[in-house]
C-alpha atoms as a PDB file:
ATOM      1  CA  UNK A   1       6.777 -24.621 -16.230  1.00  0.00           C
ATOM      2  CA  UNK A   2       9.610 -22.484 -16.931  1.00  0.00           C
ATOM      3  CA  UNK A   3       9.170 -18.293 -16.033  1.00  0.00           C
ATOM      4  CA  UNK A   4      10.099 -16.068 -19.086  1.00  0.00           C
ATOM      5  CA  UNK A   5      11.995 -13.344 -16.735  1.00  0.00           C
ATOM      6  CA  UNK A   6      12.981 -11.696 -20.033  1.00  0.00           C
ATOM      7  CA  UNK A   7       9.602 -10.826 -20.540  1.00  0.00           C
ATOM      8  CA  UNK A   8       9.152  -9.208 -17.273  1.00  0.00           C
ATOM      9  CA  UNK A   9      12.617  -6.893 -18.312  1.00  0.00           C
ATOM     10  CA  UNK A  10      11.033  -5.688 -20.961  1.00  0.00           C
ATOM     11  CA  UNK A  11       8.378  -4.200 -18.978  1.00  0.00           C
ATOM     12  CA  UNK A  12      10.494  -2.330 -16.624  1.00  0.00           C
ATOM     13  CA  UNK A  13      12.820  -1.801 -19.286  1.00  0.00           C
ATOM     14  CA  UNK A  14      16.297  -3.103 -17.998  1.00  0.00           C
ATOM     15  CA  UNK A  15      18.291  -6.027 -18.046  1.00  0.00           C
ATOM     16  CA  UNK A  16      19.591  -7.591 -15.029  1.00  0.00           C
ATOM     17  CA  UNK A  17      23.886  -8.467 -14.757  1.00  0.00           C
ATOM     18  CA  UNK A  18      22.821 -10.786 -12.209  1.00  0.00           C
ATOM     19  CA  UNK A  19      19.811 -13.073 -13.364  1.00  0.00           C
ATOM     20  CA  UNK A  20      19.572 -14.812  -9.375  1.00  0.00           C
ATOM     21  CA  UNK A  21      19.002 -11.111  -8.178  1.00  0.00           C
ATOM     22  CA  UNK A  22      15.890 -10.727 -10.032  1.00  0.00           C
ATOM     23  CA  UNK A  23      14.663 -14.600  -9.337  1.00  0.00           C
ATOM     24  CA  UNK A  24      15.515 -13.948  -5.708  1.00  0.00           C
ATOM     25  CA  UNK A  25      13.320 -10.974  -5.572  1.00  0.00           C
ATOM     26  CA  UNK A  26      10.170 -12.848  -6.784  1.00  0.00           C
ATOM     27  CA  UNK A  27      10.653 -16.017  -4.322  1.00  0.00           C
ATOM     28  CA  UNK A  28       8.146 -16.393  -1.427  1.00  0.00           C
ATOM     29  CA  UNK A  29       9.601 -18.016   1.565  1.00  0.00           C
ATOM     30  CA  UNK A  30       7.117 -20.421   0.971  1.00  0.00           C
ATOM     31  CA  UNK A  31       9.440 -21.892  -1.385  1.00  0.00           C
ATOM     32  CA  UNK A  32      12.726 -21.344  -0.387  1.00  0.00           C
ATOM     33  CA  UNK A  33      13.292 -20.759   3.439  1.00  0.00           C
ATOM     34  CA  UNK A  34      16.864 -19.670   2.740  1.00  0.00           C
ATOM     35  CA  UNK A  35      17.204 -17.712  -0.151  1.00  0.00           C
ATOM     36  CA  UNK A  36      14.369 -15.984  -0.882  1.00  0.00           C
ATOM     37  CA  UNK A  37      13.055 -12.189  -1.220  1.00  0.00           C
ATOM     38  CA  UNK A  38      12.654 -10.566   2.242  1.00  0.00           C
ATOM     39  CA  UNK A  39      15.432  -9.230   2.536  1.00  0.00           C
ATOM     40  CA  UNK A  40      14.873  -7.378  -0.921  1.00  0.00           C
ATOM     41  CA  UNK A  41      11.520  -6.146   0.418  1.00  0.00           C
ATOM     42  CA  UNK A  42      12.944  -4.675   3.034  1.00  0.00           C
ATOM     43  CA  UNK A  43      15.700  -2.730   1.271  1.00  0.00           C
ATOM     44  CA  UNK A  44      13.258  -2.133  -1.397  1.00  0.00           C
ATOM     45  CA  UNK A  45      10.660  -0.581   1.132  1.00  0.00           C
ATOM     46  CA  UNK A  46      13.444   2.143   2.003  1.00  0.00           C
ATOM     47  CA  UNK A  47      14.732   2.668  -2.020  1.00  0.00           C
ATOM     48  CA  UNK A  48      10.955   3.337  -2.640  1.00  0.00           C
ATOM     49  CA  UNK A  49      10.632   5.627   0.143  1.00  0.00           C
ATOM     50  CA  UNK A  50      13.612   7.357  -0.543  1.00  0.00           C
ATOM     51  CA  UNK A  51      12.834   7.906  -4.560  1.00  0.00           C
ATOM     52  CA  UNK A  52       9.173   9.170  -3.665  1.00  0.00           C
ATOM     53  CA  UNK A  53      10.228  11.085  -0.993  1.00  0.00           C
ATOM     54  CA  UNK A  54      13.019  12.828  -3.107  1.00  0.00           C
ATOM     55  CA  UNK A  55       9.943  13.179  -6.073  1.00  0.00           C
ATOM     56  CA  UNK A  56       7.257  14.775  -3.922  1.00  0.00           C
ATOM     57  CA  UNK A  57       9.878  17.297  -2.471  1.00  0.00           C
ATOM     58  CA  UNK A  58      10.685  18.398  -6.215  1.00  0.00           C
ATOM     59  CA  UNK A  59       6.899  18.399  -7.056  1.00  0.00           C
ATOM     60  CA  UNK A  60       5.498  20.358  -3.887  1.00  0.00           C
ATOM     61  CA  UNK A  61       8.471  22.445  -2.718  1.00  0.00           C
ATOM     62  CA  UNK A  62       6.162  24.824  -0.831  1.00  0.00           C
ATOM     63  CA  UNK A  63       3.495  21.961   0.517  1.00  0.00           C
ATOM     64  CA  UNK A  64       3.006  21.845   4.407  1.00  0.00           C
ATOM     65  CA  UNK A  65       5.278  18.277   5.715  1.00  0.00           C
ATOM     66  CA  UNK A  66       1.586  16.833   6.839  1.00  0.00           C
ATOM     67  CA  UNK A  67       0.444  17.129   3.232  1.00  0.00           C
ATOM     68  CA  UNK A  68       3.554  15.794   2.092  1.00  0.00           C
ATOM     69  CA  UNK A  69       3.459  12.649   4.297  1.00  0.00           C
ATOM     70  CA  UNK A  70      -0.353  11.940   3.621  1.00  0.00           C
ATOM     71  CA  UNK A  71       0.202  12.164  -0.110  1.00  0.00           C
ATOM     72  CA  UNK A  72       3.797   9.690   0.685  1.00  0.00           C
ATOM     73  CA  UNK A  73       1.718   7.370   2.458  1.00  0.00           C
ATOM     74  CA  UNK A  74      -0.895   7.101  -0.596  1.00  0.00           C
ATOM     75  CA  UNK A  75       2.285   6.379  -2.612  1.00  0.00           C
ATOM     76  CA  UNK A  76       4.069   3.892  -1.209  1.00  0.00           C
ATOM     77  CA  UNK A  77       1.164   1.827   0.724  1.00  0.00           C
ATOM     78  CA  UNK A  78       0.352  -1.785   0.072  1.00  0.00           C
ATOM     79  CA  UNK A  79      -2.541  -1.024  -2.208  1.00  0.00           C
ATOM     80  CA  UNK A  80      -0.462   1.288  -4.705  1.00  0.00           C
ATOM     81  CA  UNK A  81       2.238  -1.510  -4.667  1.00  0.00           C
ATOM     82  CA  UNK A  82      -0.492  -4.278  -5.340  1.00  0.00           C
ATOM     83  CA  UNK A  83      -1.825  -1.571  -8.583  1.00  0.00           C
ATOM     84  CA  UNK A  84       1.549  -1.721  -9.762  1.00  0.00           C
ATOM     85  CA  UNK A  85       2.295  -5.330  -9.608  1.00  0.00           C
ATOM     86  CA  UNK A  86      -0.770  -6.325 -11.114  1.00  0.00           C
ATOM     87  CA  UNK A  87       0.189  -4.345 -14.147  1.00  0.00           C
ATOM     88  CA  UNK A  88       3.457  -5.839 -14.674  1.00  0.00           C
ATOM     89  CA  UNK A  89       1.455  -9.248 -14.127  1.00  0.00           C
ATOM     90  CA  UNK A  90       4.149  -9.876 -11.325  1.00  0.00           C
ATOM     91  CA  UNK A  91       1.738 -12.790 -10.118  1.00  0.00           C
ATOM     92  CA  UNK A  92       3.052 -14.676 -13.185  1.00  0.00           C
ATOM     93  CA  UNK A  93       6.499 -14.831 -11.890  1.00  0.00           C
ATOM     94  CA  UNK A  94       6.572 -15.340  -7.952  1.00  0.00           C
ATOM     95  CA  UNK A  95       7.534 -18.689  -7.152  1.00  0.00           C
ATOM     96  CA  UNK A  96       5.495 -19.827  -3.801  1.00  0.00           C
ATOM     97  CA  UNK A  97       4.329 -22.948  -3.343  1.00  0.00           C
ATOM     98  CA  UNK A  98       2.025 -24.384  -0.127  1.00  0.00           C
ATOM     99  CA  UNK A  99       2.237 -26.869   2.274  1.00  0.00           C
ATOM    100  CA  UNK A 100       1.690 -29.775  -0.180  1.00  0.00           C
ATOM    101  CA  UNK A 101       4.027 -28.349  -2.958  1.00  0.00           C
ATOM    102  CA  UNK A 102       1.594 -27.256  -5.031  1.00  0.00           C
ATOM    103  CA  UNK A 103       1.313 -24.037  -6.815  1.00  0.00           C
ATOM    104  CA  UNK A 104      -1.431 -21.763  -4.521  1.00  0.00           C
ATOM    105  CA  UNK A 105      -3.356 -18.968  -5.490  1.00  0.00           C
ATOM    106  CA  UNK A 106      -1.003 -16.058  -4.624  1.00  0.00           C
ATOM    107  CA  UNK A 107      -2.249 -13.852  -1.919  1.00  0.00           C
ATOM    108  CA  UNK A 108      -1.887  -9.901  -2.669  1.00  0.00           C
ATOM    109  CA  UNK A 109       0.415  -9.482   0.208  1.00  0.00           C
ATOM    110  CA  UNK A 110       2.700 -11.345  -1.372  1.00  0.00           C
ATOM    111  CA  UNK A 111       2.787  -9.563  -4.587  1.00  0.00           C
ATOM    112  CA  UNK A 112       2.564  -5.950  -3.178  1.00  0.00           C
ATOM    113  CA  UNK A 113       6.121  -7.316  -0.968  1.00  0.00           C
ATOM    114  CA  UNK A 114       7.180  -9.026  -4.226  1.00  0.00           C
ATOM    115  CA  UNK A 115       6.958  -5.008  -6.296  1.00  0.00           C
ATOM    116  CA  UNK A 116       9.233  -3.975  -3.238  1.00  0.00           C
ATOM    117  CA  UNK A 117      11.641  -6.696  -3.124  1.00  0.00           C
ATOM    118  CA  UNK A 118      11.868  -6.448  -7.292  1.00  0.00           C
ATOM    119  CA  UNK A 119      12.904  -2.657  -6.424  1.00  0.00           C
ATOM    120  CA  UNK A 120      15.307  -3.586  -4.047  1.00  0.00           C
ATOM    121  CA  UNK A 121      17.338  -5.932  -6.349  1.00  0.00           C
ATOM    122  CA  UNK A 122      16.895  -3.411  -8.739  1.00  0.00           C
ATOM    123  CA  UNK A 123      19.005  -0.718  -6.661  1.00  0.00           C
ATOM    124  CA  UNK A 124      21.818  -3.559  -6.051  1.00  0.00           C
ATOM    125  CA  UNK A 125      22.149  -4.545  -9.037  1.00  0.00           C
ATOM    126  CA  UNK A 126      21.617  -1.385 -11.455  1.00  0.00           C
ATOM    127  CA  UNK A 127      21.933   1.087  -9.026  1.00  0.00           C
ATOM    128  CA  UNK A 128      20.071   4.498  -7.642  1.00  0.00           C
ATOM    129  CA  UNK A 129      19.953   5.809 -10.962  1.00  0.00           C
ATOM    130  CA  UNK A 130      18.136   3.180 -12.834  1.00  0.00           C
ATOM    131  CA  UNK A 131      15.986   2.013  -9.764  1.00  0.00           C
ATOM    132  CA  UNK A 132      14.804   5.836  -9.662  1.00  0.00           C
ATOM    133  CA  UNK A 133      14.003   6.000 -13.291  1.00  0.00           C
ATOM    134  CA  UNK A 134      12.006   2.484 -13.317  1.00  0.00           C
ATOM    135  CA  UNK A 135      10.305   3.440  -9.995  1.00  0.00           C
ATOM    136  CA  UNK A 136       9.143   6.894 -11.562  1.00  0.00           C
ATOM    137  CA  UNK A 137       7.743   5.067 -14.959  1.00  0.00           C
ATOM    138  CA  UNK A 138       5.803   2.657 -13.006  1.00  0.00           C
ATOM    139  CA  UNK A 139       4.558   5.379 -10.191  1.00  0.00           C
ATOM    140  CA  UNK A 140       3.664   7.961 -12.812  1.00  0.00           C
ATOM    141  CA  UNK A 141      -0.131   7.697 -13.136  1.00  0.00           C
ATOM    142  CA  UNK A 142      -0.188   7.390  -9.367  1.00  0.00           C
ATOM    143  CA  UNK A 143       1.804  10.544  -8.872  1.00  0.00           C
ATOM    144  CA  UNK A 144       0.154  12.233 -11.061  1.00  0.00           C
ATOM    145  CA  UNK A 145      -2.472  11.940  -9.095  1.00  0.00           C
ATOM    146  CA  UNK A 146      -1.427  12.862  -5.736  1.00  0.00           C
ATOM    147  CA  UNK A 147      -2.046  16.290  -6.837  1.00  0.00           C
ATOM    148  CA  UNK A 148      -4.826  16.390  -5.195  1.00  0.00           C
ATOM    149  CA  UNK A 149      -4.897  14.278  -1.429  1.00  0.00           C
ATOM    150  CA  UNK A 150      -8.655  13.251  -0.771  1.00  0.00           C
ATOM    151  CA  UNK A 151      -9.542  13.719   3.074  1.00  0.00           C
ATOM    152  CA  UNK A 152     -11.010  10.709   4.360  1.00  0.00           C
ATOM    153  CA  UNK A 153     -14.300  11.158   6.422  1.00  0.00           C
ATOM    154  CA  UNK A 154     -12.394  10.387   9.893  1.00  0.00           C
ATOM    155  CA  UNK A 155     -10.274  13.454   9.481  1.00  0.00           C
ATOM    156  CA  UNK A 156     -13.076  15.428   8.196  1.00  0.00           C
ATOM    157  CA  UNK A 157     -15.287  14.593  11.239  1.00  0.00           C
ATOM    158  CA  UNK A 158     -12.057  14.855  13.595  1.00  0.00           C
ATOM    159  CA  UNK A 159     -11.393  18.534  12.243  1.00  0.00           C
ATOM    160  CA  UNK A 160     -15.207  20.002  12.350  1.00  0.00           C
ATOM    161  CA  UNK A 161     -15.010  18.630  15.821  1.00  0.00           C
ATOM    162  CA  UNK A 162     -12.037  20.228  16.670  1.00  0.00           C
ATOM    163  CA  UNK A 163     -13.399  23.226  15.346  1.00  0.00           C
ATOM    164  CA  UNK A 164     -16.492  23.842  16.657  1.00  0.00           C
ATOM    165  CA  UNK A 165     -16.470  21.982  19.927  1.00  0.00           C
ATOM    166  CA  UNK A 166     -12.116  21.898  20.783  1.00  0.00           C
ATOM    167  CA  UNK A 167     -13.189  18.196  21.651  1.00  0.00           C
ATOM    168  CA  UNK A 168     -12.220  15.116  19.301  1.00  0.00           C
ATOM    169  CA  UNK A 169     -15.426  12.740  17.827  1.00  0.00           C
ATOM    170  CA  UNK A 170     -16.089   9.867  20.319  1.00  0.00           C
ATOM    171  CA  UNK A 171     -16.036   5.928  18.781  1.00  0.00           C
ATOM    172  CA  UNK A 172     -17.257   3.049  20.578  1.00  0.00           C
ATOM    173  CA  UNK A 173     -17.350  -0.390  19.100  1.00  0.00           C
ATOM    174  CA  UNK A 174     -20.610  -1.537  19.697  1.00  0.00           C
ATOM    175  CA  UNK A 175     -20.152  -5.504  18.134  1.00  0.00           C
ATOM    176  CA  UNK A 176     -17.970  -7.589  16.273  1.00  0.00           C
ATOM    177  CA  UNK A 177     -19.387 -10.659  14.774  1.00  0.00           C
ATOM    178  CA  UNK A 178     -18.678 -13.185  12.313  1.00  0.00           C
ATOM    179  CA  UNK A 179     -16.088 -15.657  11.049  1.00  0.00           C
ATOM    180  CA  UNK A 180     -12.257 -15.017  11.491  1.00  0.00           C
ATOM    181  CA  UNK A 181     -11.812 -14.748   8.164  1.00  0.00           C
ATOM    182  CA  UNK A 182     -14.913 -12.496   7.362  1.00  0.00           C
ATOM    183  CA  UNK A 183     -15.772 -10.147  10.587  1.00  0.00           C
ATOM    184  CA  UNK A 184     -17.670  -7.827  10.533  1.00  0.00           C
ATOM    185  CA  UNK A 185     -17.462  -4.077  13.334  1.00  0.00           C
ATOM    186  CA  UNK A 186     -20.402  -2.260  13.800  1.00  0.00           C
ATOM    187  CA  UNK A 187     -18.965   1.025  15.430  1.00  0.00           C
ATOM    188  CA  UNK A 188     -20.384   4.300  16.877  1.00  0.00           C
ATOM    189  CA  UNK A 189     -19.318   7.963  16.566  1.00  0.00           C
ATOM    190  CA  UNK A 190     -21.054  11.233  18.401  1.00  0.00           C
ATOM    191  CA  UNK A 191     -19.798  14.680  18.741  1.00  0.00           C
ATOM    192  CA  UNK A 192     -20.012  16.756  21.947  1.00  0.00           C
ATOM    193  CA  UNK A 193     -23.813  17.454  20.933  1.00  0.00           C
ATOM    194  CA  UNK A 194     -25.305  14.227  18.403  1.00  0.00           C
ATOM    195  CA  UNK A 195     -26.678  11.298  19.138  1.00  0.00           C
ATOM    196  CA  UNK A 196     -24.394   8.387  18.439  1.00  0.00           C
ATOM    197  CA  UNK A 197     -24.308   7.442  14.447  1.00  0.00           C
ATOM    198  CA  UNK A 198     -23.235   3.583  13.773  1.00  0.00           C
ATOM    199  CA  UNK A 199     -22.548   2.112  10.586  1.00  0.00           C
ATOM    200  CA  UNK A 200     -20.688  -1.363   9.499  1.00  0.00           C
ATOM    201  CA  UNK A 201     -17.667  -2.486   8.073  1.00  0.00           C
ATOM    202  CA  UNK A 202     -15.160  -5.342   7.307  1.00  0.00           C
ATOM    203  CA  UNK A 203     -12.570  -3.621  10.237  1.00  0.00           C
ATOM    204  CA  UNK A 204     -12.410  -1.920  12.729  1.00  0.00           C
ATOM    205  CA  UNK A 205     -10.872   1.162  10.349  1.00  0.00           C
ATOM    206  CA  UNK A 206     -13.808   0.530   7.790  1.00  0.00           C
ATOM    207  CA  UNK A 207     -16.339   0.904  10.273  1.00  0.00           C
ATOM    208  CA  UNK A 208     -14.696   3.917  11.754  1.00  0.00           C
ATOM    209  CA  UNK A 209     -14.868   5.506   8.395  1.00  0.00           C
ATOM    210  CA  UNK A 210     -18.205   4.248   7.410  1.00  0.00           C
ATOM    211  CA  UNK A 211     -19.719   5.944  11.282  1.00  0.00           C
ATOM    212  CA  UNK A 212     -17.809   9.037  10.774  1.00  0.00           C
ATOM    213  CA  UNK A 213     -19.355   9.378   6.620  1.00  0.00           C
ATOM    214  CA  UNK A 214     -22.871   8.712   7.951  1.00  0.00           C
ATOM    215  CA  UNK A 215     -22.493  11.466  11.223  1.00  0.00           C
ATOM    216  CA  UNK A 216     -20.901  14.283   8.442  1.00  0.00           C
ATOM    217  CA  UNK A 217     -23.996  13.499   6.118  1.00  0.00           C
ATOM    218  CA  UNK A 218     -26.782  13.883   9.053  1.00  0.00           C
ATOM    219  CA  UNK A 219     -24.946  16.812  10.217  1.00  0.00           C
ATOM    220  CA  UNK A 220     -24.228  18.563   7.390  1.00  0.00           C
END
């Protein structure tokens, strides 16, 4: 089947000089070991980077660097990339194919490195101008809400701790079971003077977060 590409120019409103640019940027390795997008990603990575960085610094001019750089990472992480893919339907025009040639299910990895390739053959072939305008259209909704930078439980815990006892929160991993694909941490978290709190999760980060939300509740 034959990709429309036009269609997906429409929806980041611009027209590529060089069509192989954009069709580069959307091909998994998977399918072509040669030519295909990381490369892009990877300059695309740093012309993302760049553009937030340059937006945030207009935005917050008198905002503390370590707010800056958690409300950057929130930006430009895998999971705002994947938001922003799935809304230009970018799954609809990466060619990958698996081991037996045969159009897979695409993971969302490869469409979150797919946005940032598709930004960098944006900058080469349109330049910083019109990579910066696209990249600010897409990331709007998400910048607009960077205004405010939720503090996840871990930090929360980390700085009561801090605070009260001048001692960081103590984790142990107490098990982790199940398949490969599907494990599952059970992890434990105490400050200077709890008892240990555990709680569950699908990583080793989940379960941090899920120990250290249970220990601010019980404390609180």
């Amino acid at each position: 089947m034959k990709i429309n590409y036009e269609t997906l120019e429409k929806k980041i409103k611009t027209n590529f000089k060089n069509k192989n640019l954009l069709v580069q940027s959307l091909t998994h390795k998977s399918f072509n070991n040669i030519n295909n997008n990381e490369k892009l990603e990877f300059l695309g990575d740093r012309v993302l980077g760049l553009v937030i960085s340059k937006k945030l610094l207009e935005i917050y001019p008198n905002e503390k660097e370590g707010i800056l750089d958690k409300k950057f990472a929130s930006l430009v992480n895998r999971k705002t990339c994947l938001d922003v893919a799935k809304k230009l339907n970018l799954d609809k025009y990466i060619l990958t194919l698996n081991a037996k040639k045969k159009k897979n299910k695409i993971e969302d990895k490869i469409i979150a490195d797919s946005c940032e390739a598709l930004i960098g053959s944006i900058y080469l072939d349109r330049g910083f101008q019109t990579v910066e305008k696209i990249i600010m259209n897409l990331w709007d909704e998400h910048i607009k809400k960077s205004v405010i930078t939720p503090i996840d439980a871990k930090t929360k815990l980390q700085e009561l701790s801090l605070k009260k006892f001048k001692k960081l929160p103590i984790y142990k991993i107490i098990s982790n079971t199940g398949p490969r694909h599907q494990p599952i941490f059970k992890v434990a978290v105490k400050l200077f003077n709890t008892k240990f709190y555990i709680a569950e999760g699908k990583s080793k980060k989940d379960a941090e977060q899920n120990a250290a939300m249970l220990c601010l509740n019980n404390i609180k």
